[in-house]
PDB file of N, CA and C in Angstrom:
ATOM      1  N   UNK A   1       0.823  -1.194   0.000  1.00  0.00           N
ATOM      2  CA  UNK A   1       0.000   0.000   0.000  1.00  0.00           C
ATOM      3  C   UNK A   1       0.864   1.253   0.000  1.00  0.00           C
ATOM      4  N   UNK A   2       0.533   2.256  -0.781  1.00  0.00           N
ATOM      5  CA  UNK A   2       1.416   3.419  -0.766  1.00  0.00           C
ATOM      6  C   UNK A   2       0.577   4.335  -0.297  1.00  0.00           C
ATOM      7  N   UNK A   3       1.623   4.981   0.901  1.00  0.00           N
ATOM      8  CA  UNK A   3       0.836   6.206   2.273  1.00  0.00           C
ATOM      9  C   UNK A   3       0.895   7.595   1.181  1.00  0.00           C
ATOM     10  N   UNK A   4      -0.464   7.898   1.479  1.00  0.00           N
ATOM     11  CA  UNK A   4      -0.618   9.556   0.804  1.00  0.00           C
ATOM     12  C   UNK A   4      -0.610  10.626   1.789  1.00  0.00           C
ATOM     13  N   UNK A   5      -0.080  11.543   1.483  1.00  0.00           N
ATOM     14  CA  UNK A   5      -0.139  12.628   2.553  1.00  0.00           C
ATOM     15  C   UNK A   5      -0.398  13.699   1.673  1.00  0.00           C
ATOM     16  N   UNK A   6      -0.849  15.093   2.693  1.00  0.00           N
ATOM     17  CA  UNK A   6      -1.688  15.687   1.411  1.00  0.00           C
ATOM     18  C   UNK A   6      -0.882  17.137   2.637  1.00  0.00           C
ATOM     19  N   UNK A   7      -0.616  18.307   1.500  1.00  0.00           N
ATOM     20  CA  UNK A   7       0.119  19.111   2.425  1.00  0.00           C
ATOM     21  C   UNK A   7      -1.073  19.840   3.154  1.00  0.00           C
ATOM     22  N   UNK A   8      -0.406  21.027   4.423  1.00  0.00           N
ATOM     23  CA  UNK A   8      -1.348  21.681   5.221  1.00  0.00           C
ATOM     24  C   UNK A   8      -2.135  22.604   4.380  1.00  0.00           C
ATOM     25  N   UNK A   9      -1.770  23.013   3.039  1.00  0.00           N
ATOM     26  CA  UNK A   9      -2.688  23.734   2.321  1.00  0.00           C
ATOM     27  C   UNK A   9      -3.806  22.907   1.631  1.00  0.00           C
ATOM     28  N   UNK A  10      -3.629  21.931   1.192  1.00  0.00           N
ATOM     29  CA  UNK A  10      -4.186  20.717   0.311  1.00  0.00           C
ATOM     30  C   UNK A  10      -5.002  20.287   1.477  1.00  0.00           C
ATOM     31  N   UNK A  11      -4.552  20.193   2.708  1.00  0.00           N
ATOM     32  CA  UNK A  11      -5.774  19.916   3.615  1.00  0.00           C
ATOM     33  C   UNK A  11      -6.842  20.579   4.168  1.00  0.00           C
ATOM     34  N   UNK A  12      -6.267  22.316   3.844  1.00  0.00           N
ATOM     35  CA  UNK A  12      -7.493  23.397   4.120  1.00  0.00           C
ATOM     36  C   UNK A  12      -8.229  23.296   3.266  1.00  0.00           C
ATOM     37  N   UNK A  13      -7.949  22.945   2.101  1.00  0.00           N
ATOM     38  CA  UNK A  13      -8.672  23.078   1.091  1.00  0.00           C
ATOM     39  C   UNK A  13      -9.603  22.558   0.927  1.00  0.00           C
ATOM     40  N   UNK A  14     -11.321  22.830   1.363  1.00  0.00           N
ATOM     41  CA  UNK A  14     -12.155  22.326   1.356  1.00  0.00           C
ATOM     42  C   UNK A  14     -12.735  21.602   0.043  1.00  0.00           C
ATOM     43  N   UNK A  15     -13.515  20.112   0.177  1.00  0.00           N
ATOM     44  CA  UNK A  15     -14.100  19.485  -1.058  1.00  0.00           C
ATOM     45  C   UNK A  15     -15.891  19.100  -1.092  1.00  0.00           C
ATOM     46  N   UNK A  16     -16.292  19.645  -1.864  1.00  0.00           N
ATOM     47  CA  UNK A  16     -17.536  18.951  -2.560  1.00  0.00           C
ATOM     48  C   UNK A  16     -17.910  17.865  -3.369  1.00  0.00           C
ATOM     49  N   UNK A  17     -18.302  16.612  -2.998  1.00  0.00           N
ATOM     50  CA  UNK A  17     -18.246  15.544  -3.621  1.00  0.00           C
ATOM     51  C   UNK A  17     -19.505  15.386  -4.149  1.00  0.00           C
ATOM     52  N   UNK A  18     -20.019  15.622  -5.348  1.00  0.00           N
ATOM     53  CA  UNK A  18     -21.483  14.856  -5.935  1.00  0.00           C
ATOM     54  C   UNK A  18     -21.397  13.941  -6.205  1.00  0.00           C
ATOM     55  N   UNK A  19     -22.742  12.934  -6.119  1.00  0.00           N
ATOM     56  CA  UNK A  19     -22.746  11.488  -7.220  1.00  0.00           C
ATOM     57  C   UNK A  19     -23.696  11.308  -7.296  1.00  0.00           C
ATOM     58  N   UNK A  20     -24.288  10.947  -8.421  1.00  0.00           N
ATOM     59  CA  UNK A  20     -25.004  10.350  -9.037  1.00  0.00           C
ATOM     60  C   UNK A  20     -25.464   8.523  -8.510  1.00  0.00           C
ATOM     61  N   UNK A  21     -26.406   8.463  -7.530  1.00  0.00           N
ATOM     62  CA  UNK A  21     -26.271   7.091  -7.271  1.00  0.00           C
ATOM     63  C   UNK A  21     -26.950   6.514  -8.759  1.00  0.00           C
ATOM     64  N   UNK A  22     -27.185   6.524  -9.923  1.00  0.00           N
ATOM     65  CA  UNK A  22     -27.329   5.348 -11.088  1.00  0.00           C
ATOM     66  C   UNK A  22     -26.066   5.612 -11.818  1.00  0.00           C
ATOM     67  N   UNK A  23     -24.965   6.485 -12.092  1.00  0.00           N
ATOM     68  CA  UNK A  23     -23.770   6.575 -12.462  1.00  0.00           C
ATOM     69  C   UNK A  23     -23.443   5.443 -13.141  1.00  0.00           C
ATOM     70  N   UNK A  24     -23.379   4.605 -14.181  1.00  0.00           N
ATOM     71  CA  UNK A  24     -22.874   3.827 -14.796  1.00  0.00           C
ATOM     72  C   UNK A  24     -21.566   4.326 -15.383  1.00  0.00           C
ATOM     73  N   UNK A  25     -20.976   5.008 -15.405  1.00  0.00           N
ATOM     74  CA  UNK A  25     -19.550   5.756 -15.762  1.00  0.00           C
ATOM     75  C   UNK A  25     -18.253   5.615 -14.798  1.00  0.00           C
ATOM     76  N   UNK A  26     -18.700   6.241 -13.834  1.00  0.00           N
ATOM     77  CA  UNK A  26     -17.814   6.456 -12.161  1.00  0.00           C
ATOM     78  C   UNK A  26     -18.946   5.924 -11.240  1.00  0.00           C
ATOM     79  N   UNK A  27     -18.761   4.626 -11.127  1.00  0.00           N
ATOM     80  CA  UNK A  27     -19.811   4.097 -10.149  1.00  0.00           C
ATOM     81  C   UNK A  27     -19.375   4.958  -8.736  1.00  0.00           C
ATOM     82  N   UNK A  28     -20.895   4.427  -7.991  1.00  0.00           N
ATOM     83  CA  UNK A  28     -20.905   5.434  -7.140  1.00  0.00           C
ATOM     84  C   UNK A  28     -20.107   5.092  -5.784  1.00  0.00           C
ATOM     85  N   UNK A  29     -19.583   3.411  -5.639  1.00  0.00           N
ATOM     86  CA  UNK A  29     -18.579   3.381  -4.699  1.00  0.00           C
ATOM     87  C   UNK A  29     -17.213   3.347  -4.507  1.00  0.00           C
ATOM     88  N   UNK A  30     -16.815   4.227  -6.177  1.00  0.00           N
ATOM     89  CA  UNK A  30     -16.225   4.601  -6.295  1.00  0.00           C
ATOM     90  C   UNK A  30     -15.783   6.260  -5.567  1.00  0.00           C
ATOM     91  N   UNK A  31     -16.994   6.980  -6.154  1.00  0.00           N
ATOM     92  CA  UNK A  31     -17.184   8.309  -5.894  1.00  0.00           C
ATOM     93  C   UNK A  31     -17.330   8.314  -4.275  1.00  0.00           C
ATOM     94  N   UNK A  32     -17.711   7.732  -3.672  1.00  0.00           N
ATOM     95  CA  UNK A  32     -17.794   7.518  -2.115  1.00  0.00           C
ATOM     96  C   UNK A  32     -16.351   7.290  -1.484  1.00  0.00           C
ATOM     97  N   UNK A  33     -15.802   6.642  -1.891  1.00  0.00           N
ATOM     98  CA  UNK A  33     -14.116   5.759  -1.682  1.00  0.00           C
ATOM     99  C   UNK A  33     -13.169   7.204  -2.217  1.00  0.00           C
ATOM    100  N   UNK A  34     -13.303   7.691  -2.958  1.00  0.00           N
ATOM    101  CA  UNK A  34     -12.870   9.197  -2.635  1.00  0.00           C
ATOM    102  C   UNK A  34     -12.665   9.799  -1.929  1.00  0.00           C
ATOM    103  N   UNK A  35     -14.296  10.236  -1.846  1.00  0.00           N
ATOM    104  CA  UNK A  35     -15.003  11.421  -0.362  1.00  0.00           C
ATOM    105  C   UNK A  35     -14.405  10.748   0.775  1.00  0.00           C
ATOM    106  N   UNK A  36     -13.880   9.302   0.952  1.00  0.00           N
ATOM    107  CA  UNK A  36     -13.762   9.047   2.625  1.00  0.00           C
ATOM    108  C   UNK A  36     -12.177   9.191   2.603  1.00  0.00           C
ATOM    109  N   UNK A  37     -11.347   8.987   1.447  1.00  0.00           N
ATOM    110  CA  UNK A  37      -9.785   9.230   1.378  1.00  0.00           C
ATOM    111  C   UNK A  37      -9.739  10.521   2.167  1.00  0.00           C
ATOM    112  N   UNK A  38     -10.658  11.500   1.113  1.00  0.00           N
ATOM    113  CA  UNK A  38     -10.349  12.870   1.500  1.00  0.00           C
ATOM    114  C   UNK A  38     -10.673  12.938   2.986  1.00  0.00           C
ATOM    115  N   UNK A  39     -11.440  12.449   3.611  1.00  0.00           N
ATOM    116  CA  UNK A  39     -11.830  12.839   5.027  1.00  0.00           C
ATOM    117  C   UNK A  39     -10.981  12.044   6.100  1.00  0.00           C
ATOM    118  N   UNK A  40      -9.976  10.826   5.533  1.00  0.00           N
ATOM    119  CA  UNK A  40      -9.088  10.382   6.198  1.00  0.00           C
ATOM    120  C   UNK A  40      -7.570  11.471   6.227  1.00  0.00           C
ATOM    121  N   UNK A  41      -7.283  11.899   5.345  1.00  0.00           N
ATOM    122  CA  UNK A  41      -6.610  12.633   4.744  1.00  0.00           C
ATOM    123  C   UNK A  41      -6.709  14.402   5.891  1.00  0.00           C
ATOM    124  N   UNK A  42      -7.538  14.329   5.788  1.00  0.00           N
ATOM    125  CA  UNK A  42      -7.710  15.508   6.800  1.00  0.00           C
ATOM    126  C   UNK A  42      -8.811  17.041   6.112  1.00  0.00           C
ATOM    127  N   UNK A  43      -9.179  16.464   5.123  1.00  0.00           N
ATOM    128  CA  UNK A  43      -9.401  17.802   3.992  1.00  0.00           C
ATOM    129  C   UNK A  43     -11.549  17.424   4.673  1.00  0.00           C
ATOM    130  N   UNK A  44     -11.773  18.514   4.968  1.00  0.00           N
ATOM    131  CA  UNK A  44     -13.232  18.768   5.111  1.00  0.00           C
ATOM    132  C   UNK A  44     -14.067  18.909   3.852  1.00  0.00           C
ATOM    133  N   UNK A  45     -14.530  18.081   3.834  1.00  0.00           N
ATOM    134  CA  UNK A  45     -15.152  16.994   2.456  1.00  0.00           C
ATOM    135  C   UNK A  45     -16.846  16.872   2.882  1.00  0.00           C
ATOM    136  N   UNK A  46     -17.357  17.491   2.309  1.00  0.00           N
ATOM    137  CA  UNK A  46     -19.169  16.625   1.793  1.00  0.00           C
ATOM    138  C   UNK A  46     -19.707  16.143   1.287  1.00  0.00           C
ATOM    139  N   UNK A  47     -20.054  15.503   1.476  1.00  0.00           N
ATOM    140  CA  UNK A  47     -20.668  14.273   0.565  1.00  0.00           C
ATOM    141  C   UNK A  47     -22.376  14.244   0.002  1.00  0.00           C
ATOM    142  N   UNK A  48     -22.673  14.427  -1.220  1.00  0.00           N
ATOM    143  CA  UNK A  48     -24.171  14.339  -1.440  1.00  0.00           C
ATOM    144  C   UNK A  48     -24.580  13.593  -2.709  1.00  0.00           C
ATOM    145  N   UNK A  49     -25.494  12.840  -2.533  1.00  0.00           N
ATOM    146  CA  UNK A  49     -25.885  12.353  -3.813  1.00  0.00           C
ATOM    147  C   UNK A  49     -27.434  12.400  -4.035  1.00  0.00           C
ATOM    148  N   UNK A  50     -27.471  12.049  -5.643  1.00  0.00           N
ATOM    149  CA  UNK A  50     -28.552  12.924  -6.173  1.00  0.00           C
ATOM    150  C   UNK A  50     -28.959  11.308  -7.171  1.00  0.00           C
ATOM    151  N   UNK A  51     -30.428  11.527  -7.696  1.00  0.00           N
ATOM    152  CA  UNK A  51     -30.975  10.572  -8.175  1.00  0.00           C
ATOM    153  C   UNK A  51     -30.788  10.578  -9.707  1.00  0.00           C
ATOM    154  N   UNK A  52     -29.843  10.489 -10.099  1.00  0.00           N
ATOM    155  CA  UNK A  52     -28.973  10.816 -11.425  1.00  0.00           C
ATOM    156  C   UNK A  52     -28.239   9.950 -11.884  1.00  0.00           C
ATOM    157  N   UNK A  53     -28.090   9.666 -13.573  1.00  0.00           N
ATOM    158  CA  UNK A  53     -26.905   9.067 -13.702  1.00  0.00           C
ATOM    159  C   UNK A  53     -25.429  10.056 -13.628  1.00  0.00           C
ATOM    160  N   UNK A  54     -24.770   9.620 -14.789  1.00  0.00           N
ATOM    161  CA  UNK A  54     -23.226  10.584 -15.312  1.00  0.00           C
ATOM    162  C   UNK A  54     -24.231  12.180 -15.692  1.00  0.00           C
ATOM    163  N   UNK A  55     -24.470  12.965 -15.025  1.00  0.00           N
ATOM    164  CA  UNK A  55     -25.083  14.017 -15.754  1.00  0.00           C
ATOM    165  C   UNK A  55     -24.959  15.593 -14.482  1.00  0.00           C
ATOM    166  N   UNK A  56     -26.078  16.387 -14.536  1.00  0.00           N
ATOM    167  CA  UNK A  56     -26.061  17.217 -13.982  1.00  0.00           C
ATOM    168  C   UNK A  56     -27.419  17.639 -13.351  1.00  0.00           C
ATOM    169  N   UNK A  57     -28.030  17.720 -12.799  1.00  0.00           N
ATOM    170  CA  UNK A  57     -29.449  18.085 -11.839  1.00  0.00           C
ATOM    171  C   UNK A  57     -29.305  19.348 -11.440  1.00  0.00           C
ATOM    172  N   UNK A  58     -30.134  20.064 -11.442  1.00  0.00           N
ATOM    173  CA  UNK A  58     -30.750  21.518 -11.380  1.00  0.00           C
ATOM    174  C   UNK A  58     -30.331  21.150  -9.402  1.00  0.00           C
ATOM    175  N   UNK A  59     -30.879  20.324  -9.092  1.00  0.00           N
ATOM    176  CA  UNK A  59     -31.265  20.330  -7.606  1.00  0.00           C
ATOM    177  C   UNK A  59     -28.952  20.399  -7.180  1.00  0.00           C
ATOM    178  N   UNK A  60     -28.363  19.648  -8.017  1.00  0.00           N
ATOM    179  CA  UNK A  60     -26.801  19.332  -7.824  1.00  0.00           C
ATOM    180  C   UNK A  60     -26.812  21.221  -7.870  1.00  0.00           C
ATOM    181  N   UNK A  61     -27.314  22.010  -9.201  1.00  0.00           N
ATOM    182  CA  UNK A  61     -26.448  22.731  -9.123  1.00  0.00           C
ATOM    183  C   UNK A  61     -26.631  24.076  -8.148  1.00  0.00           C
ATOM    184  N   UNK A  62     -27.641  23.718  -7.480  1.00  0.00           N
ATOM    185  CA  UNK A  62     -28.496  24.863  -6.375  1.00  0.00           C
ATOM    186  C   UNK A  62     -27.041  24.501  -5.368  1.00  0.00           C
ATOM    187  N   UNK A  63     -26.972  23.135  -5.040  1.00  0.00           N
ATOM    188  CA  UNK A  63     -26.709  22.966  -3.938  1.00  0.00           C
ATOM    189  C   UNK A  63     -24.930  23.132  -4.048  1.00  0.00           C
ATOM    190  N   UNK A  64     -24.365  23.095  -5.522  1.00  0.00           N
ATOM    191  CA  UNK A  64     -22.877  23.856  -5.854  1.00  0.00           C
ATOM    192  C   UNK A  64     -22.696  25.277  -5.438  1.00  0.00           C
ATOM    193  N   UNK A  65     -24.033  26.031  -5.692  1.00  0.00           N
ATOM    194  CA  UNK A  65     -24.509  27.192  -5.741  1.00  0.00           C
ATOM    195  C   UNK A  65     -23.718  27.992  -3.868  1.00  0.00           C
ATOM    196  N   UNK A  66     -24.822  27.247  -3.354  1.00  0.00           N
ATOM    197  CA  UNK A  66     -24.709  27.408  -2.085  1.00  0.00           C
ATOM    198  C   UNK A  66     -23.405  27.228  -1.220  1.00  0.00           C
ATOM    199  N   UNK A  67     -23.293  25.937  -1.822  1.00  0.00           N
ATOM    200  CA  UNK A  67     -21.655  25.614  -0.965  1.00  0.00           C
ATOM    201  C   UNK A  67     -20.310  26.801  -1.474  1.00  0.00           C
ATOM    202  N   UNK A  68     -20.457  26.950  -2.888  1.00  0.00           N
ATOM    203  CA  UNK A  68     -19.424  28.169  -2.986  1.00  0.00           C
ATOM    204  C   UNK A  68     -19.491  28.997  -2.421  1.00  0.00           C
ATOM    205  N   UNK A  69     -20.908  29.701  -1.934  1.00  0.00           N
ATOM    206  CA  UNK A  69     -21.556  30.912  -1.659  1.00  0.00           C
ATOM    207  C   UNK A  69     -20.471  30.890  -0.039  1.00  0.00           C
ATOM    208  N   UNK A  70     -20.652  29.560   0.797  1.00  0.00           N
ATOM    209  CA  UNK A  70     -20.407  29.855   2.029  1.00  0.00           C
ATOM    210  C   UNK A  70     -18.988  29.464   1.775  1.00  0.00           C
ATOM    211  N   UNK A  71     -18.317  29.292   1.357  1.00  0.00           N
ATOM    212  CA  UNK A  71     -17.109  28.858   1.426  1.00  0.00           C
ATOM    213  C   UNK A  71     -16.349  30.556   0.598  1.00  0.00           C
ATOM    214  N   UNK A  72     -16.985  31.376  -0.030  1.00  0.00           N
ATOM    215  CA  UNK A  72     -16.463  32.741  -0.222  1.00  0.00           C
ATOM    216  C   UNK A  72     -17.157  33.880   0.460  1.00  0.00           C
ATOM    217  N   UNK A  73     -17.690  33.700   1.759  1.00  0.00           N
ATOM    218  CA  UNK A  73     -18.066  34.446   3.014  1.00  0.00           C
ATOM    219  C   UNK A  73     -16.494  34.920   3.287  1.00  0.00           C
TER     220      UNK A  73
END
């Protein structure tokens, strides 16, 4: 197994994770197995999924909307 370390900036650096739980592209426990690296890793990571395949939802992009909004307060 090779140890990842992620620097103190790379760890402020907050993440937004979408998925699509029907995703036939990037299955979705894939996209999950990510989001939990990052949160082992140290990086403050959210996780949301949406009733979608590989695509984009009005409801995904409200909620992109928002998270930028508070993250440039």
């Amino acid at each position: 197994n090779e140890q990842h370390q992620l620097s103190a900036c790379q760890q402020r650096t907050p993440a937004l994770c979408l998925h699509g739980v029907h995703d036939p592209v990037v299955i979705p426990s894939m996209g999950r197995t990510a989001f939990e690296y990052l949160n082992t890793w140290g990086v403050a990571a959210r996780w949301q999924e949406y009733p979608m395949e590989h695509e984009v939802v009005v409801e995904e992009l409200n909620d992109v909307h928002e998270w930028l909004a508070m993250q440039l307060q």
